[in-house]
C-alpha atoms as a PDB file:
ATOM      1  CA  UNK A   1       0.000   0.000   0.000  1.00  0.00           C
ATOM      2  CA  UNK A   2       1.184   3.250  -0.956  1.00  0.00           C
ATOM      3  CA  UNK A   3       1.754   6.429   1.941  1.00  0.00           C
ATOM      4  CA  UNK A   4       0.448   9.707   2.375  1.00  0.00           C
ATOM      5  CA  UNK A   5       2.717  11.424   4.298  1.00  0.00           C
ATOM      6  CA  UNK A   6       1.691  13.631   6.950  1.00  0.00           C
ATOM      7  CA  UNK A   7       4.225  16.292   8.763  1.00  0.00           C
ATOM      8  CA  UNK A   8       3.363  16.216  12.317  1.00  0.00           C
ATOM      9  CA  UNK A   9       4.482  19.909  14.156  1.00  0.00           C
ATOM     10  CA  UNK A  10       4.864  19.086  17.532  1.00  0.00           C
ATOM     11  CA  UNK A  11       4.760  23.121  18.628  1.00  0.00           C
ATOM     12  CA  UNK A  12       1.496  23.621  16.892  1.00  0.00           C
ATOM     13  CA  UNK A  13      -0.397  20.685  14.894  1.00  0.00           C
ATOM     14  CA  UNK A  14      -2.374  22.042  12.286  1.00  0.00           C
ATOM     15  CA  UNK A  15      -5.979  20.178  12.423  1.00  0.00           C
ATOM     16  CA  UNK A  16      -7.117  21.355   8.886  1.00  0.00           C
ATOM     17  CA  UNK A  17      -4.069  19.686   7.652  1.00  0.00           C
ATOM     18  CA  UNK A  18      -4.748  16.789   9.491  1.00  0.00           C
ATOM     19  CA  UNK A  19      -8.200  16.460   8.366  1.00  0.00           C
ATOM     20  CA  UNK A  20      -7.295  17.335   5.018  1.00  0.00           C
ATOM     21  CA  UNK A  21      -5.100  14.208   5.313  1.00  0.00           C
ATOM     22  CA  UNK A  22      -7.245  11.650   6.672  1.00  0.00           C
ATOM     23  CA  UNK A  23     -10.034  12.485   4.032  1.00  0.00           C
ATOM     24  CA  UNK A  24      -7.948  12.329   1.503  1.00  0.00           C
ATOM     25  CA  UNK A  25      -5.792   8.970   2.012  1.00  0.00           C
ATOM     26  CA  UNK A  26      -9.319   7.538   2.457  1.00  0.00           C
ATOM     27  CA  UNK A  27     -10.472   9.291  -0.624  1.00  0.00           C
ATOM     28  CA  UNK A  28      -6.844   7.614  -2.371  1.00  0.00           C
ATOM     29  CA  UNK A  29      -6.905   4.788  -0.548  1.00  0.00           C
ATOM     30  CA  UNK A  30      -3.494   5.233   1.300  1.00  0.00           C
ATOM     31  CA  UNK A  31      -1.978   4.427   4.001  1.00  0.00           C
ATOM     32  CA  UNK A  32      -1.511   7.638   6.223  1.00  0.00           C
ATOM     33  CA  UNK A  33       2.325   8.272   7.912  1.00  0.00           C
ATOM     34  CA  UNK A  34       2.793   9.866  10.378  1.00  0.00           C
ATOM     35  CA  UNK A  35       5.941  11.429  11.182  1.00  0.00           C
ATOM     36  CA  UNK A  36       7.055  14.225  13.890  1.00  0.00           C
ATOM     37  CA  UNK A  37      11.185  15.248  14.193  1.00  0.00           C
ATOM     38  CA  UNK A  38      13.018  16.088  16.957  1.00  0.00           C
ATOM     39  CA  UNK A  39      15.528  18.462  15.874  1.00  0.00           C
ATOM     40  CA  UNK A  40      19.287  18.746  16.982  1.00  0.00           C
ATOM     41  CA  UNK A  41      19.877  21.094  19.777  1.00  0.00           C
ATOM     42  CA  UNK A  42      22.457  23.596  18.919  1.00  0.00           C
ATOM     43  CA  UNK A  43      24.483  26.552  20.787  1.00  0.00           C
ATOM     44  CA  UNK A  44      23.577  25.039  24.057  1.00  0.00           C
ATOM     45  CA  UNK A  45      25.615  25.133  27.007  1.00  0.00           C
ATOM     46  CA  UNK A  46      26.645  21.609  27.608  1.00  0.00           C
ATOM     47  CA  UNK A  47      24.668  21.153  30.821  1.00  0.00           C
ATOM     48  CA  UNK A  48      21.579  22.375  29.323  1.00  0.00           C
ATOM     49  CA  UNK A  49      21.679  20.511  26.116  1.00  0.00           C
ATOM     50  CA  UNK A  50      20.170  16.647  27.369  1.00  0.00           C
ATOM     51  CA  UNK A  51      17.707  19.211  29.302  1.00  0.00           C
ATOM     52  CA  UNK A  52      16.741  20.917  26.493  1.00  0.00           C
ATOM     53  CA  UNK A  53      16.437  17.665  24.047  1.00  0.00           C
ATOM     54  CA  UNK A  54      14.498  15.749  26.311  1.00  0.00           C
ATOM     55  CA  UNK A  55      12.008  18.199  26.685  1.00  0.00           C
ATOM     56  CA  UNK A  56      12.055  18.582  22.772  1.00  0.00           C
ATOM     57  CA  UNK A  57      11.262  14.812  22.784  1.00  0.00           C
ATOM     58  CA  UNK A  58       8.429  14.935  25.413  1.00  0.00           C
ATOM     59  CA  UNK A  59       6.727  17.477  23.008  1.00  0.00           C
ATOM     60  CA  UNK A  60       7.065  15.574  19.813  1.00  0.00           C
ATOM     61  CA  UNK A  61       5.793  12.343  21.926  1.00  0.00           C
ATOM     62  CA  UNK A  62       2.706  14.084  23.173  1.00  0.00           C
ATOM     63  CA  UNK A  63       1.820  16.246  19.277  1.00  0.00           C
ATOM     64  CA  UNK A  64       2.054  12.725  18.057  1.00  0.00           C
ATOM     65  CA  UNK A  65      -0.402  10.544  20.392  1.00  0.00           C
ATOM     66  CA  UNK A  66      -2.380  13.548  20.340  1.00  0.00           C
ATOM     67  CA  UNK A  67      -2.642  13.291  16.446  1.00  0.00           C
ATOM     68  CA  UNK A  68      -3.200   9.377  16.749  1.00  0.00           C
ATOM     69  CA  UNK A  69      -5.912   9.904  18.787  1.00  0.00           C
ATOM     70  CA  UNK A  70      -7.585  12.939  16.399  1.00  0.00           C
ATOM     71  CA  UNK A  71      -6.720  10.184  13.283  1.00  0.00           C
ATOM     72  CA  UNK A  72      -8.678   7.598  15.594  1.00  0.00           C
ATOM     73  CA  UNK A  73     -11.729   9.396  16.239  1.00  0.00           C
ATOM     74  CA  UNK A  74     -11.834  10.976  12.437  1.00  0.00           C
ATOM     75  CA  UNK A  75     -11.362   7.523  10.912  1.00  0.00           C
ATOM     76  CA  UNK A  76     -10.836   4.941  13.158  1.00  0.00           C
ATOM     77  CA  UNK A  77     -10.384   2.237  10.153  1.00  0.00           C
ATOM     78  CA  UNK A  78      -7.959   4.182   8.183  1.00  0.00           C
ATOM     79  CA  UNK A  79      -4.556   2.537   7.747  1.00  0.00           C
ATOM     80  CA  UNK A  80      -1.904   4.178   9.675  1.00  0.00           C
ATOM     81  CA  UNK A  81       1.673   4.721  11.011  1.00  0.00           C
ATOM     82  CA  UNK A  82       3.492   6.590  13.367  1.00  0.00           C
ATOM     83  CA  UNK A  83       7.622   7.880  13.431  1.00  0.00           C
ATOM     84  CA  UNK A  84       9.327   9.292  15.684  1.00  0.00           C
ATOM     85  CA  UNK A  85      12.619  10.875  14.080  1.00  0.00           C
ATOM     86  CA  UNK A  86      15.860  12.330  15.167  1.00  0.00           C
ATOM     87  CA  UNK A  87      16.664  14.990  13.050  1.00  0.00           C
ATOM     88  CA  UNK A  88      16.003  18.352  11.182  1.00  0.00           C
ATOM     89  CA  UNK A  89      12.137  18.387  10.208  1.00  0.00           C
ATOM     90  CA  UNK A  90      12.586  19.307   6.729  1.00  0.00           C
ATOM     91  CA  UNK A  91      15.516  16.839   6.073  1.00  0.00           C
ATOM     92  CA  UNK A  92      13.150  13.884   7.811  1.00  0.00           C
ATOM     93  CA  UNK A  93      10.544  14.773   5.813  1.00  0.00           C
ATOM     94  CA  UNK A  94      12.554  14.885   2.536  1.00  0.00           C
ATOM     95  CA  UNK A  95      13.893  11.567   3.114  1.00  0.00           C
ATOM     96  CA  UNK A  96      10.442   9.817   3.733  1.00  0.00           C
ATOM     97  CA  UNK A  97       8.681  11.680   0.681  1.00  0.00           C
ATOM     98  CA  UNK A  98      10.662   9.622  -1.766  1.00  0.00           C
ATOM     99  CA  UNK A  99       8.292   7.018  -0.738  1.00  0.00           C
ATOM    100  CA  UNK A 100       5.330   8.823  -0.692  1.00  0.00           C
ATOM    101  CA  UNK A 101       2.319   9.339  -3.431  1.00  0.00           C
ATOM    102  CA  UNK A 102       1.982  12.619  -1.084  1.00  0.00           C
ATOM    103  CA  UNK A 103       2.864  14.871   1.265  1.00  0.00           C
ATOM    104  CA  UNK A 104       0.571  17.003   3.515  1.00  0.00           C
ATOM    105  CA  UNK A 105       1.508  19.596   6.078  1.00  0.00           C
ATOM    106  CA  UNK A 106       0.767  22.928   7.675  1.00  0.00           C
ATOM    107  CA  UNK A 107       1.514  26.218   8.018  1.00  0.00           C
ATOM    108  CA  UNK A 108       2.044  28.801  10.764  1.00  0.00           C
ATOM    109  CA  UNK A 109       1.566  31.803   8.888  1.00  0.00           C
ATOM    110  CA  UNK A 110       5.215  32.746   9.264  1.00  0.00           C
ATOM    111  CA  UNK A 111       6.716  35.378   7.618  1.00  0.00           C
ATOM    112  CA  UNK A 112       8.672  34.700   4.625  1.00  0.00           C
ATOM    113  CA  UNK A 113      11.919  34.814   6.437  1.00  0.00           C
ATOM    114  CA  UNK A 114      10.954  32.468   8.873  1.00  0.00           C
ATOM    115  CA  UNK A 115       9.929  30.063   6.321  1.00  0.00           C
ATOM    116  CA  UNK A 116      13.189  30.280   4.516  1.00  0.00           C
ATOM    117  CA  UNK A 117      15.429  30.105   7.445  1.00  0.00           C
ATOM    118  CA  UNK A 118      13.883  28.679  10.796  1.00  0.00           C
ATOM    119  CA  UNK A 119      15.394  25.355  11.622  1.00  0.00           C
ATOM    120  CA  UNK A 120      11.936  24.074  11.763  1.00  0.00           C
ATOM    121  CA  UNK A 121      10.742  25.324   8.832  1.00  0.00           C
ATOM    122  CA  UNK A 122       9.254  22.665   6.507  1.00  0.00           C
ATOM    123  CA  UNK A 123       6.956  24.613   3.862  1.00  0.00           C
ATOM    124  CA  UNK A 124       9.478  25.971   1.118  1.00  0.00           C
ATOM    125  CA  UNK A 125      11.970  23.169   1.128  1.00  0.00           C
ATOM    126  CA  UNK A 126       9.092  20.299   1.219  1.00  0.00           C
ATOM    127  CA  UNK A 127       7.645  22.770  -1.739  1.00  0.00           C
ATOM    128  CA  UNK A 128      10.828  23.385  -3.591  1.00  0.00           C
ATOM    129  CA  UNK A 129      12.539  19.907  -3.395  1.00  0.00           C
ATOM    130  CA  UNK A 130       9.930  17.170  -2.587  1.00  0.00           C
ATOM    131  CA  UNK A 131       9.744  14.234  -5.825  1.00  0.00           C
ATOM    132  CA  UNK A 132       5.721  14.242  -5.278  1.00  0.00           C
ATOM    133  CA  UNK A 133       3.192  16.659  -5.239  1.00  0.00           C
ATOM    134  CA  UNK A 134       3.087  18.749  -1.788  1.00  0.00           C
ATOM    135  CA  UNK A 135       0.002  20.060  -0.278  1.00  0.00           C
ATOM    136  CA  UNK A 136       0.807  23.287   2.336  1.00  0.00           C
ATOM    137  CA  UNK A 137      -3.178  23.710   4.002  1.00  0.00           C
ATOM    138  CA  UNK A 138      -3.224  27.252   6.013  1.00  0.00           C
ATOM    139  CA  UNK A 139      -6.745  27.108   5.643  1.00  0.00           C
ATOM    140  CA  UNK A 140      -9.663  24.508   5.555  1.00  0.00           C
ATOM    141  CA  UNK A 141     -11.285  23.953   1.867  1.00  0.00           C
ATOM    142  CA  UNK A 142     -14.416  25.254   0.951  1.00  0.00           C
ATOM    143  CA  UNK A 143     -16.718  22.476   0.607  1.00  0.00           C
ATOM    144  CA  UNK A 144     -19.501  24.466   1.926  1.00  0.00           C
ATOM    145  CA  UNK A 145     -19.758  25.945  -2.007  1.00  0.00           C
ATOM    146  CA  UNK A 146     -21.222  24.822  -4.431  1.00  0.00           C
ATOM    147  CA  UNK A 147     -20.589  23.160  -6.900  1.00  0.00           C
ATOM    148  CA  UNK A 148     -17.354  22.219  -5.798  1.00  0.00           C
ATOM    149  CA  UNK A 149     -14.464  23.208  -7.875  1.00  0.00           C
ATOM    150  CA  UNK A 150     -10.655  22.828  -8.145  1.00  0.00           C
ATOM    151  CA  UNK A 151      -8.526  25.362  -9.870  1.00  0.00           C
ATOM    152  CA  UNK A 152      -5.264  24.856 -11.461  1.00  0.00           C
ATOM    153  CA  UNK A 153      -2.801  27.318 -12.580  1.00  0.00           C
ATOM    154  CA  UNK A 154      -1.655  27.090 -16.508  1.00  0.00           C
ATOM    155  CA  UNK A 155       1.496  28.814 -18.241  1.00  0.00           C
ATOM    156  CA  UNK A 156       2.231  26.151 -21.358  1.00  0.00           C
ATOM    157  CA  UNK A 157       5.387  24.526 -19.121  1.00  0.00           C
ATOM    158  CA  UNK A 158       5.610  20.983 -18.573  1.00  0.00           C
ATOM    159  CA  UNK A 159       5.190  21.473 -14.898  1.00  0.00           C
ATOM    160  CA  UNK A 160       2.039  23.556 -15.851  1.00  0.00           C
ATOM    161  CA  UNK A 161       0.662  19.963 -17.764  1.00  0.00           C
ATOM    162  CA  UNK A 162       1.658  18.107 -14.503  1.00  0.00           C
ATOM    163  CA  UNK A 163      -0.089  20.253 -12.608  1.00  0.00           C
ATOM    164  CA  UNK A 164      -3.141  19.557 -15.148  1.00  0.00           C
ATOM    165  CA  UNK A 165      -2.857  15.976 -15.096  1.00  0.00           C
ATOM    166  CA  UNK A 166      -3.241  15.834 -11.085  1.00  0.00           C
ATOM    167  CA  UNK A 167      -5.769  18.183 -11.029  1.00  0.00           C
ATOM    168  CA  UNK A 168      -7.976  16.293 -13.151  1.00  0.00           C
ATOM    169  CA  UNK A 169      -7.808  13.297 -11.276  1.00  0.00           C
ATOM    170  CA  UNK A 170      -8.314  15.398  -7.878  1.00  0.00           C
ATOM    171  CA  UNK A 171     -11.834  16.687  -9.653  1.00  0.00           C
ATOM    172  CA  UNK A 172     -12.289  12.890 -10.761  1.00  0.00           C
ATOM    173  CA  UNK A 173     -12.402  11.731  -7.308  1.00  0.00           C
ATOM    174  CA  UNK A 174     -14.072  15.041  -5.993  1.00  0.00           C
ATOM    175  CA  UNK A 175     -16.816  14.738  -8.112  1.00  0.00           C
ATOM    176  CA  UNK A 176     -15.953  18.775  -8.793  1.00  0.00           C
ATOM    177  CA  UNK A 177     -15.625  20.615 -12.002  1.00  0.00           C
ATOM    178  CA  UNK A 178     -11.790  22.370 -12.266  1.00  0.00           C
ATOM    179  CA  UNK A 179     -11.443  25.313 -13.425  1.00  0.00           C
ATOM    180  CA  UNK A 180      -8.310  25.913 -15.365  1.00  0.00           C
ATOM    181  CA  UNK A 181      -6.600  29.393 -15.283  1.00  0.00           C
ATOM    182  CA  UNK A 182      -4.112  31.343 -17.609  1.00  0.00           C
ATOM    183  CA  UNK A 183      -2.917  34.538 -16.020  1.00  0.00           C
ATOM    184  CA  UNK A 184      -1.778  37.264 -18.690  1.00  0.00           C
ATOM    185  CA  UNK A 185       0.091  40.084 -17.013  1.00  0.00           C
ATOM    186  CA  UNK A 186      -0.742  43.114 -18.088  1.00  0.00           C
ATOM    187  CA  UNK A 187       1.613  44.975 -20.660  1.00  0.00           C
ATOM    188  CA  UNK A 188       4.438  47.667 -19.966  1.00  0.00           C
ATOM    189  CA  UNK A 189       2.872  48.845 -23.942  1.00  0.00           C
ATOM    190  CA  UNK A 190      -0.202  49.132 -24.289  1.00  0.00           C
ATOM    191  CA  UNK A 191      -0.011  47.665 -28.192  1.00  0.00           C
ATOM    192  CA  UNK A 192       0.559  44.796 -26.947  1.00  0.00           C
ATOM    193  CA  UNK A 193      -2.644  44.944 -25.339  1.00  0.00           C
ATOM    194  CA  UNK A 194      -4.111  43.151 -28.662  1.00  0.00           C
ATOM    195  CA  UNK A 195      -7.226  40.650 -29.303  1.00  0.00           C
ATOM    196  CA  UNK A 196      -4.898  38.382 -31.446  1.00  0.00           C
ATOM    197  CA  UNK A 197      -2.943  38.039 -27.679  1.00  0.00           C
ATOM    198  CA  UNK A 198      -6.009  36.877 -26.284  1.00  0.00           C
ATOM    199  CA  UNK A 199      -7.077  34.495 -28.866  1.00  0.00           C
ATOM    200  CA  UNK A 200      -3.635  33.055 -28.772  1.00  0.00           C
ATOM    201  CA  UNK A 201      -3.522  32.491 -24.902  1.00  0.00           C
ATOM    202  CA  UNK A 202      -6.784  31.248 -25.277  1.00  0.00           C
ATOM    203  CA  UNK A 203      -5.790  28.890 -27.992  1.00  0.00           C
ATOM    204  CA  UNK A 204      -2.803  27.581 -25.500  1.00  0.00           C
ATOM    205  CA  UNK A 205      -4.520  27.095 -22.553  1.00  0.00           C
ATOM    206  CA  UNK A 206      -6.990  24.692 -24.599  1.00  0.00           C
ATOM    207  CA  UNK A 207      -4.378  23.037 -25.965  1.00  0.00           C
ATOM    208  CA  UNK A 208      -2.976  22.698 -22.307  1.00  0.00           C
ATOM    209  CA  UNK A 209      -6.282  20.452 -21.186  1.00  0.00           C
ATOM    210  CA  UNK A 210      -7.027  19.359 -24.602  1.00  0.00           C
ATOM    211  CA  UNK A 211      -8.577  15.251 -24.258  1.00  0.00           C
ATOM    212  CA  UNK A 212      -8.869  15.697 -20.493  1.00  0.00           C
ATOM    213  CA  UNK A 213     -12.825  15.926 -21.188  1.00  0.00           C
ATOM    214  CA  UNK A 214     -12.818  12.836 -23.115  1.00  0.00           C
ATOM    215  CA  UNK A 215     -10.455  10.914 -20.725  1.00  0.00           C
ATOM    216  CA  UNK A 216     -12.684  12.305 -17.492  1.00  0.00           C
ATOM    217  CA  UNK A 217     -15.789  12.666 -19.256  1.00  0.00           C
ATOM    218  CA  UNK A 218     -17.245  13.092 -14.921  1.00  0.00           C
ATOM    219  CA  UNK A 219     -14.563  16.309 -14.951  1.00  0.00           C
ATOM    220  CA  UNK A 220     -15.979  19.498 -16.299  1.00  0.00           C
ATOM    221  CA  UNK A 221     -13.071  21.838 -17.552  1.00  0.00           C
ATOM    222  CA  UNK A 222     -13.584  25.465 -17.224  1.00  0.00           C
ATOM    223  CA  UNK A 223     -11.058  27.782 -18.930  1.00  0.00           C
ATOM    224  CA  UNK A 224     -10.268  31.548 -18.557  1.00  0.00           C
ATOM    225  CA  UNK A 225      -7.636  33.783 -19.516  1.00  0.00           C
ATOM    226  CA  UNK A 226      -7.311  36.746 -17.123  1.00  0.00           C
ATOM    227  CA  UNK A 227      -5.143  39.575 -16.978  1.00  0.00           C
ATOM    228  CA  UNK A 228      -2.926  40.664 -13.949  1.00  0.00           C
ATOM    229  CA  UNK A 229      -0.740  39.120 -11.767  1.00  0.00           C
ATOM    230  CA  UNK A 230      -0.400  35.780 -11.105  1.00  0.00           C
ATOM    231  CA  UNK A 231      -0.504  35.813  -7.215  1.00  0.00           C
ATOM    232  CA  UNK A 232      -2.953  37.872  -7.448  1.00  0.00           C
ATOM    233  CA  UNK A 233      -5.121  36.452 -10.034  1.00  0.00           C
ATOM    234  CA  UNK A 234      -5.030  33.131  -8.830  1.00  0.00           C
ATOM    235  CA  UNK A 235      -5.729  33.852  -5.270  1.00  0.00           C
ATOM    236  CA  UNK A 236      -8.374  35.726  -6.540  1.00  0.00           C
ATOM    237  CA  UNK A 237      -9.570  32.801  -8.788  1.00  0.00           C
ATOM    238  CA  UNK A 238      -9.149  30.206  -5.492  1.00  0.00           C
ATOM    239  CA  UNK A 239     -11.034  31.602  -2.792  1.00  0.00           C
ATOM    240  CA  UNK A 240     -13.887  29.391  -2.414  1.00  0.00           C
ATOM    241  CA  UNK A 241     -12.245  26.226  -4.102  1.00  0.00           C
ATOM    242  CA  UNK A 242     -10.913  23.015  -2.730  1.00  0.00           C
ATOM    243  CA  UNK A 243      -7.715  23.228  -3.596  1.00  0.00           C
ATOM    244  CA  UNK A 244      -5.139  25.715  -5.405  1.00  0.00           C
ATOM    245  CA  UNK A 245      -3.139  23.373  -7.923  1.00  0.00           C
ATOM    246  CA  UNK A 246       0.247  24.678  -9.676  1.00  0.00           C
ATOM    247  CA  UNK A 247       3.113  22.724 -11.486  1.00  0.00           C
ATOM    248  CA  UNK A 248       7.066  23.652 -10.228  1.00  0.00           C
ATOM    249  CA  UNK A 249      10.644  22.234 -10.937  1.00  0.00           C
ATOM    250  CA  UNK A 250      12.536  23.377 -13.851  1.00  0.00           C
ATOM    251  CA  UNK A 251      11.937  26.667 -16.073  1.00  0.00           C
ATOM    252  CA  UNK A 252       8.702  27.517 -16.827  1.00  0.00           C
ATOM    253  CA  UNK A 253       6.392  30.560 -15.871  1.00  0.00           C
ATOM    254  CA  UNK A 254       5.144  29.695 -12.264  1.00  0.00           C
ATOM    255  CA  UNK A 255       8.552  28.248 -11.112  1.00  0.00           C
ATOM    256  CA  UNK A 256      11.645  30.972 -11.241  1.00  0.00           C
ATOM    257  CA  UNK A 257      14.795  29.503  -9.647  1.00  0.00           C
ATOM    258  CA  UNK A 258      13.886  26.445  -7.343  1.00  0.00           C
ATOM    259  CA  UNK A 259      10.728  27.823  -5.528  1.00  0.00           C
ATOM    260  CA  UNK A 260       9.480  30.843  -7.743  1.00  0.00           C
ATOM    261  CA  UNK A 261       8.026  33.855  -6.259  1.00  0.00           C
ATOM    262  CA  UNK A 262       4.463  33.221  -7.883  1.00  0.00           C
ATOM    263  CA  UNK A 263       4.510  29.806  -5.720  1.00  0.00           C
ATOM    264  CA  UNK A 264       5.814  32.090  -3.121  1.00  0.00           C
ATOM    265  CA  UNK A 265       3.205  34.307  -2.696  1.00  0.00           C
ATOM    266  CA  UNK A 266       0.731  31.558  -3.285  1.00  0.00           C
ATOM    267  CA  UNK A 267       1.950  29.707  -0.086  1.00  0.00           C
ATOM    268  CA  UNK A 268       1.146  32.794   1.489  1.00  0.00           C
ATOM    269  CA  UNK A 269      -1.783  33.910   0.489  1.00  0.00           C
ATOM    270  CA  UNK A 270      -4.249  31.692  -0.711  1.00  0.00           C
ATOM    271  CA  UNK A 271      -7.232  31.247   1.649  1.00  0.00           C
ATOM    272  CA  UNK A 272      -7.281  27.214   0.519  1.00  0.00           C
ATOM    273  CA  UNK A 273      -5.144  24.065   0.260  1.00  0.00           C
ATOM    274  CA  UNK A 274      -1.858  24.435  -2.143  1.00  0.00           C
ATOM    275  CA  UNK A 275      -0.948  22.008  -4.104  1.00  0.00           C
ATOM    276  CA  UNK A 276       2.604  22.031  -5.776  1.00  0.00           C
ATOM    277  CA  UNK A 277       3.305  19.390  -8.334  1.00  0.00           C
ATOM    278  CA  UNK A 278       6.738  18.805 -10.072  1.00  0.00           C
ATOM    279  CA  UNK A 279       7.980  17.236 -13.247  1.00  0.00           C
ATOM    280  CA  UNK A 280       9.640  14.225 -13.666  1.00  0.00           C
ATOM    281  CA  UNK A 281       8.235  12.538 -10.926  1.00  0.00           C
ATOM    282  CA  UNK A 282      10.254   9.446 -10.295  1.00  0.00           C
ATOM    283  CA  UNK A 283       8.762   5.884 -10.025  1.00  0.00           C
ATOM    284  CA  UNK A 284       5.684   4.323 -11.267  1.00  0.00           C
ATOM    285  CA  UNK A 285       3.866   2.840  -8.222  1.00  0.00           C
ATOM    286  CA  UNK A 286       1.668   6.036  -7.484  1.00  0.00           C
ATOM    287  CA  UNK A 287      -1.412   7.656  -8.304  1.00  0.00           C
ATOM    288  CA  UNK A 288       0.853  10.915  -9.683  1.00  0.00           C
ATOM    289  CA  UNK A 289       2.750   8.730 -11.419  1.00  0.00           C
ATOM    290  CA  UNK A 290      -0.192   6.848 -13.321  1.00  0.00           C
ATOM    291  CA  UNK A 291      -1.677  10.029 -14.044  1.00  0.00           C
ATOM    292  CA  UNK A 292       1.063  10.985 -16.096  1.00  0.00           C
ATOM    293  CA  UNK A 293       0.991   7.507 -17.197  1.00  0.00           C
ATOM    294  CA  UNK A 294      -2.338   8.396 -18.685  1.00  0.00           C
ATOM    295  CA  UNK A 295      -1.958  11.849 -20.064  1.00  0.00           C
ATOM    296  CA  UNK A 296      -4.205  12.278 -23.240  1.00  0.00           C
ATOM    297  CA  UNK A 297      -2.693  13.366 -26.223  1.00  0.00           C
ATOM    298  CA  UNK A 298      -4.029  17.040 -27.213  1.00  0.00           C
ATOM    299  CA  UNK A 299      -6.818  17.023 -29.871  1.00  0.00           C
ATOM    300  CA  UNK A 300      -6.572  18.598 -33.239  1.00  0.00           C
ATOM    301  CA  UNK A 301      -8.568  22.165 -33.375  1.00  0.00           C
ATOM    302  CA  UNK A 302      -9.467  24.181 -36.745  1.00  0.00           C
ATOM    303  CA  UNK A 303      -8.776  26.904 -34.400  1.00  0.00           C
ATOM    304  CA  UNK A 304      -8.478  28.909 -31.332  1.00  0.00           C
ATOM    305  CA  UNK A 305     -11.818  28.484 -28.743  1.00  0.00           C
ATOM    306  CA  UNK A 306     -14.590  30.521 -28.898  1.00  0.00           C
ATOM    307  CA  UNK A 307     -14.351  33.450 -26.441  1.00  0.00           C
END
């Protein structure tokens, strides 16, 4: 049985994460792991220093029974381990996603400096470096509105087609329509400003979910072309869906260096799950991986879409 991974914080366990977890290794049928670190005590005095870790241990003992329990009462049938690690939280976590179909953890609301460089910062590396699809939950998803809907982000990368290809089968098993998004920033010249810009976007985004109708015939695809920013847009576009779902890894539009500043702010911002979902996935054994497995090839158009 394949894992879903779940990043226990022993300061401050997220229960929309957790929740977001457990329904959704039920809805995959995975096995959920749970793992909590104990980080490395540094620039301790040497007295102080078994003190210090022992009491770091003690915490990490009691987040994780605490989170058995809450797993327990949520769904007491689900399938489900526990680890306790030595080690840096991000670097544990790493490690163990190279097993996993995916990871789920969440987040503090930290500023972006704290995310970058506390020791116990897990977000941005997890994001940035993890081989599956990562799911950061600051905030529970809407399923109060209807009808549910997931939206992804689209630029015309590869990571951008990833993206697409999970979020399809998320919808699938949903039951919720997706609603795919192409954010156009706005031009520094107006002349570029031009209706044959639009049609082409337009004509590249379709060509971006082309055959994912006829392969999820359940999925209804929804496509716009906006203009603005990206963060912006797509936060704007995401605030009462299920899930926020972007590609990363490599070059592309949404990705920059290792952890673009469109993902970023998205982390940040968005007022829903975030999914991140890199290329070249290694392996074959899970769901990601037979998605891409799967990919339809694009259909042939006598043209852009309608619009």
């Amino acid at each position: 049985m394949n894992d879903l991974l779940f990043g226990v914080d022993p300061a401050e366990v997220s229960v929309p994460a957790l929740v977001w977890a457990v329904d959704e290794a039920d809805r995959r049928r995975l096995r959920l792991r749970l793992v909590v670190a104990v980080p490395p005590v540094h620039d301790r005095l040497r007295y102080d220093a078994l003190g210090h870790r022992t009491a770091l241990r003690i915490r990490a003992e009691s987040a994780l029974a605490d989170v058995e329990e809450l797993v327990r009462r949520l769904h007491g049938t689900l399938p489900t381990t526990s680890e306790l690690v030595d080690g840096a939280p991000a670097t544990v976590l790493l490690a163990r996603a190279v097993e996993a179909d995916l990871v789920v953890v969440g987040s503090r609301r930290r500023g972006r400096a704290a995310e970058l460089l506390g020791e116990s910062s897990v977000v941005v590396p997890l994001t940035a470096r993890a081989p599956c699809p990562v799911v950061v939950v600051r905030a529970p998803e809407h399923t109060e509105v209807h009808p549910p809907t997931l939206v992804v982000g689209v630029d015309g990368s590869e990571q951008s087609r990833e993206a697409v290809a999970f979020a399809v089968r998320e919808a699938s098993l949903r039951e919720a329509r997706l609603r795919a998004i192409w954010v156009w920033p706005r031009p520094v010249l107006a002349r570029e400003d031009s209706e044959a810009g639009l049609a082409e976007r337009r004509r590249l985004l379709a060509e971006s979910v082309a055959g994912w109708s006829d392969h999820h015939p359940d999925v209804r695809i929804l496509q716009d072309v906006v203009r603005g920013h990206p963060v912006g847009q797509l936060v704007l576009a995401a605030r009462e869906s299920l899930a926020l779902v972007v590609g990363r890894t490599g070059r592309g539009g949404y990705t920059g260096m290792r952890l673009g500043s469109t993902v970023h702010g998205l982390l940040h911002h968005a007022d829903c799950p975030v999914i991140t979902v890199p290329s070249g996935t290694p392996g074959d054994g899970g769901d990601h991986a037979r998605g891409r497995a799967e990919r339809p090839r694009p259909v042939e158009s006598d043209g852009p879409p309608p619009g």
